[in-house]
Protein backbone atom coordinates (compact mmCIF):
# COMPACT_ATOMS: atom_id res chain seq x y z
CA UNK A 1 -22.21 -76.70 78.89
CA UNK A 2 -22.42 -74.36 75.42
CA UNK A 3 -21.16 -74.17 72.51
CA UNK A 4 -18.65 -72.48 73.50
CA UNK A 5 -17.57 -75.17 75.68
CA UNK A 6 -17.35 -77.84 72.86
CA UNK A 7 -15.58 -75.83 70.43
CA UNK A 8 -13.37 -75.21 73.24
CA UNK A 9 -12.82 -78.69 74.15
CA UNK A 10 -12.34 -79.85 70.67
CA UNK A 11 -10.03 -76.97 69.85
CA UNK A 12 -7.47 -77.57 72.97
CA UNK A 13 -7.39 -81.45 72.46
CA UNK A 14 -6.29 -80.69 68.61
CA UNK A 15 -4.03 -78.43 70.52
CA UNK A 16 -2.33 -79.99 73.11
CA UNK A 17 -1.98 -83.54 72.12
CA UNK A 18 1.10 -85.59 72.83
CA UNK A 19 2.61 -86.48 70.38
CA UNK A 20 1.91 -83.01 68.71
CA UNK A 21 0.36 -83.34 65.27
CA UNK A 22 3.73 -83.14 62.99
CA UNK A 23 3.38 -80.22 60.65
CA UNK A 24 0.03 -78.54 62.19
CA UNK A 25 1.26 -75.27 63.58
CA UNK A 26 -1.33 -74.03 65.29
CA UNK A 27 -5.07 -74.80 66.00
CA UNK A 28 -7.55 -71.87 66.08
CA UNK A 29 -11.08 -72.14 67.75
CA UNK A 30 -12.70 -70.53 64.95
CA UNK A 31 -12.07 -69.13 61.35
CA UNK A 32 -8.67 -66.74 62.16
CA UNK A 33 -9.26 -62.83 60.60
CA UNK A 34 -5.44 -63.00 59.78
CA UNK A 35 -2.75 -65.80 59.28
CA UNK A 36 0.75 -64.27 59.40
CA UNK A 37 2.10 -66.74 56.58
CA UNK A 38 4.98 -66.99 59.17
CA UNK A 39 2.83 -69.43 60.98
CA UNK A 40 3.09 -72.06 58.60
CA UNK A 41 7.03 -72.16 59.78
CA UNK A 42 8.00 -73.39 55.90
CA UNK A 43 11.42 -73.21 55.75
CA UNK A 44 11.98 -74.56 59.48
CA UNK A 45 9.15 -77.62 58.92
CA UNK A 46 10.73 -79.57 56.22
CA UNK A 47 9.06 -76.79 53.32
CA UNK A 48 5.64 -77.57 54.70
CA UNK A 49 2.85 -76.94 57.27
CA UNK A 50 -0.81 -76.27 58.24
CA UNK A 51 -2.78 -74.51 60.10
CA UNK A 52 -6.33 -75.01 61.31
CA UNK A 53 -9.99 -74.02 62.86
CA UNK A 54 -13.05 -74.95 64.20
CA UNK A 55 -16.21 -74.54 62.30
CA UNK A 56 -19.87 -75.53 64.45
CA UNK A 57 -22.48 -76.03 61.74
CA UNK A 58 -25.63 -77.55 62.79
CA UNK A 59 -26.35 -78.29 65.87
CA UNK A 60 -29.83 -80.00 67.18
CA UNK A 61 -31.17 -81.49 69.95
CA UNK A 62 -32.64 -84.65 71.15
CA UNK A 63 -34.55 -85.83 74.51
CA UNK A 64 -33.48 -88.82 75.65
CA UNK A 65 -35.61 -88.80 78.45
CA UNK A 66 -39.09 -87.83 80.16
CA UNK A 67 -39.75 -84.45 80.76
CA UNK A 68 -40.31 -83.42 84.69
CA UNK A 69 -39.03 -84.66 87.84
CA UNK A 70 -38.40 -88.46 88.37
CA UNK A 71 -37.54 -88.99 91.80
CA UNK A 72 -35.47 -92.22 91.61
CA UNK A 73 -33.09 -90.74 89.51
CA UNK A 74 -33.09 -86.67 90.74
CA UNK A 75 -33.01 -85.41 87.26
CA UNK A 76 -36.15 -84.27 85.55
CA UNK A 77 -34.70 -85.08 81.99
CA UNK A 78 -31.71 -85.61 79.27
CA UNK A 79 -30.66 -84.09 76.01
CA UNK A 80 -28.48 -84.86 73.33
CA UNK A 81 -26.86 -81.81 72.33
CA UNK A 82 -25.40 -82.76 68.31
CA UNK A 83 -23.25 -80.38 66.64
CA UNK A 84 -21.66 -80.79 62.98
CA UNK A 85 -17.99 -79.75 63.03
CA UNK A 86 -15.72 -79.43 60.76
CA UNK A 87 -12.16 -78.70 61.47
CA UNK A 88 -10.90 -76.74 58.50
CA UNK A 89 -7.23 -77.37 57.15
CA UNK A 90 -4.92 -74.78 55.42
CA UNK A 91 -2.14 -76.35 54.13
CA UNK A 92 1.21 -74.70 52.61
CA UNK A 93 4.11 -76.51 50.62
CA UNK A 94 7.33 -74.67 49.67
CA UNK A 95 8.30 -75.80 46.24
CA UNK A 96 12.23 -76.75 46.21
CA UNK A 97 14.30 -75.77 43.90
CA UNK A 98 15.29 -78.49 41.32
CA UNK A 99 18.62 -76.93 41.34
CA UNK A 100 19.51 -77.16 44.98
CA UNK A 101 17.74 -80.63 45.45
CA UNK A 102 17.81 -82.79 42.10
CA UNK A 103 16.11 -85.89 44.05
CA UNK A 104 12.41 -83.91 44.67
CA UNK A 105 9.74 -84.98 42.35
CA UNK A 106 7.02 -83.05 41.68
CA UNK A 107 4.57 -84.42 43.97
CA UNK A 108 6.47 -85.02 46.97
CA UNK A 109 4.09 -81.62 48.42
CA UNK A 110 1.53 -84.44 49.06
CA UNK A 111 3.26 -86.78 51.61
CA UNK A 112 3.21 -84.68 54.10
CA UNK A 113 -0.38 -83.05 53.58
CA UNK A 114 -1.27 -86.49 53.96
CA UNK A 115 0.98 -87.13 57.07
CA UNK A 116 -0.66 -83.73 58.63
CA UNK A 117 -4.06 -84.98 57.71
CA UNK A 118 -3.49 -88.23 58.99
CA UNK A 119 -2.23 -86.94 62.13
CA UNK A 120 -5.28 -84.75 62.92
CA UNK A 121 -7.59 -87.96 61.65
CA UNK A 122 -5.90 -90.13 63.94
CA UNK A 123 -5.79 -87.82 66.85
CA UNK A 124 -9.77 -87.57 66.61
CA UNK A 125 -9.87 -91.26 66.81
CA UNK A 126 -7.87 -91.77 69.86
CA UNK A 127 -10.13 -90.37 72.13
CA UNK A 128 -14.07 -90.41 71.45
CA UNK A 129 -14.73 -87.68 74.27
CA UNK A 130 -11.72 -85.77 72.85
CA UNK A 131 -10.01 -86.06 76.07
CA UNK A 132 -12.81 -84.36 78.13
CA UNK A 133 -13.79 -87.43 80.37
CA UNK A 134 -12.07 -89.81 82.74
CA UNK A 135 -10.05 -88.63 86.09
CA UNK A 136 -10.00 -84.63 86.31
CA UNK A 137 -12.33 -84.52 83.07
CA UNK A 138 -14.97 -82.50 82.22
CA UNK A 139 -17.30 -84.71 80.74
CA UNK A 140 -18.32 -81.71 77.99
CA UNK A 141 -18.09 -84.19 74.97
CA UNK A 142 -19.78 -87.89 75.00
CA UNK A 143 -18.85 -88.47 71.68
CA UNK A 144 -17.34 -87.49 68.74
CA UNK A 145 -17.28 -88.79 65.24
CA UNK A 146 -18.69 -92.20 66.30
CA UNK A 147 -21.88 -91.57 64.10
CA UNK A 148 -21.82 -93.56 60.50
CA UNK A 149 -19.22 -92.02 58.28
CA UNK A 150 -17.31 -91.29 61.48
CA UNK A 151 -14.90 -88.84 60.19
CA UNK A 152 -14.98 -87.28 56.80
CA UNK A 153 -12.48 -85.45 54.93
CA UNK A 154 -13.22 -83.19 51.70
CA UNK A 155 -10.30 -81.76 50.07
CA UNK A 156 -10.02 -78.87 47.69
CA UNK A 157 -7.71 -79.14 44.71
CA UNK A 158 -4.45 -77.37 45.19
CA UNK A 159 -3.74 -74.56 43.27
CA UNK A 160 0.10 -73.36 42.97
CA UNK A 161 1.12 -69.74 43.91
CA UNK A 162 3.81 -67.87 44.50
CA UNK A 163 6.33 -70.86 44.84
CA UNK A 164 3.88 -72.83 47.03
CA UNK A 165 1.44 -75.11 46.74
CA UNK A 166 -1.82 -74.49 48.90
CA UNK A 167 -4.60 -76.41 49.64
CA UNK A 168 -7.98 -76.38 51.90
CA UNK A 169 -9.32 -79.50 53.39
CA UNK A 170 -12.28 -80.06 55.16
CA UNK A 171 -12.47 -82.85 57.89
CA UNK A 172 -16.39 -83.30 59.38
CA UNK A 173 -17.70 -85.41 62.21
CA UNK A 174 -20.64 -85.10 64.65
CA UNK A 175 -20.02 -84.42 68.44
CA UNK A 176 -22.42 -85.03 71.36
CA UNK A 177 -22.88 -83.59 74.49
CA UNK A 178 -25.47 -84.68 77.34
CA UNK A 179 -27.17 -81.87 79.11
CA UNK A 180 -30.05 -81.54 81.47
CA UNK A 181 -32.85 -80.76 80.02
């Protein structure tokens, strides 16, 4: 088990989820070089959508057990592997035109930011190993964002540009793995 592995883990159950997250179009493992604003399928998604990526912060380590062979249990020790992620959230609203849809108020852009954020919040909580344990499971993750403040989500404030409102959002937790140590 690596890094790699967990970001990996995390990433595809973001990914693959059923239901799919509504509005997130695509999950990246790590920060994207280039979004084709194409991705953000605006026009087809209701005039919204998001895209997102893993970021691994921190990570540390703790024994959990002796060092060196113990016989009655065949392992010679146990780690806690802990790794701060944050799964960062671009999100894109189309502004409608007032004069092809009189009944939009001006901050309708946030429903479904918060539906999108919701949806990747409540996806996290549905499965503390993020779907890596149980029949034909890995086991990579033991758990994730069970530690005190669980989740966390920092937004950005939105800025307006080019017809659109965009915003950034941040939303942390801590993930463990168990490795032999």
């Amino acid at each position: 088990m690596s890094r790699s592995t967990v970001r990996h883990a995390i990433a595809d159950f973001l990914a693959a989820g059923v239901p799919a997250i509504p509005g997130l179009q695509q999950v990246f493992k790590a920060m994207p070089t280039l979004i084709d604003g194409a991705l953000f399928n605006l026009i087809a998604d209701g005039g919204s959508g998001a895209v997102a990526w893993l970021h691994l912060a921190i990570s540390d380590e703790t024994r959990w057990t002796t060092p060196g062979p113990t016989p009655a249990i065949g392992m010679s020790g146990t780690k806690g592997v802990h790794y701060d992620v944050t799964v960062m959230v671009a999100y894109q609203y189309l502004l409608p035109s007032a004069s092809t849809d009189p009944t939009v108020m001006p901050d309708d852009w946030v429903d479904s930011e918060d539906a999108i954020l919701q949806g990747i919040k409540s996806r996290l909580q549905s499965d503390a190993t993020c779907g890596t344990s149980g029949p034909g499971g890995s086991g990579v993750i033991w758990s994730a964002g069970q530690n005190p403040n669980g989740l966390t989500i920092s937004p950005d404030e939105p800025v307006l540009e080019d017809g659109k409102v965009i915003s950034w959002h941040e939303i942390g937790f801590r993930v463990t793995e168990v490795v032999q140590a």
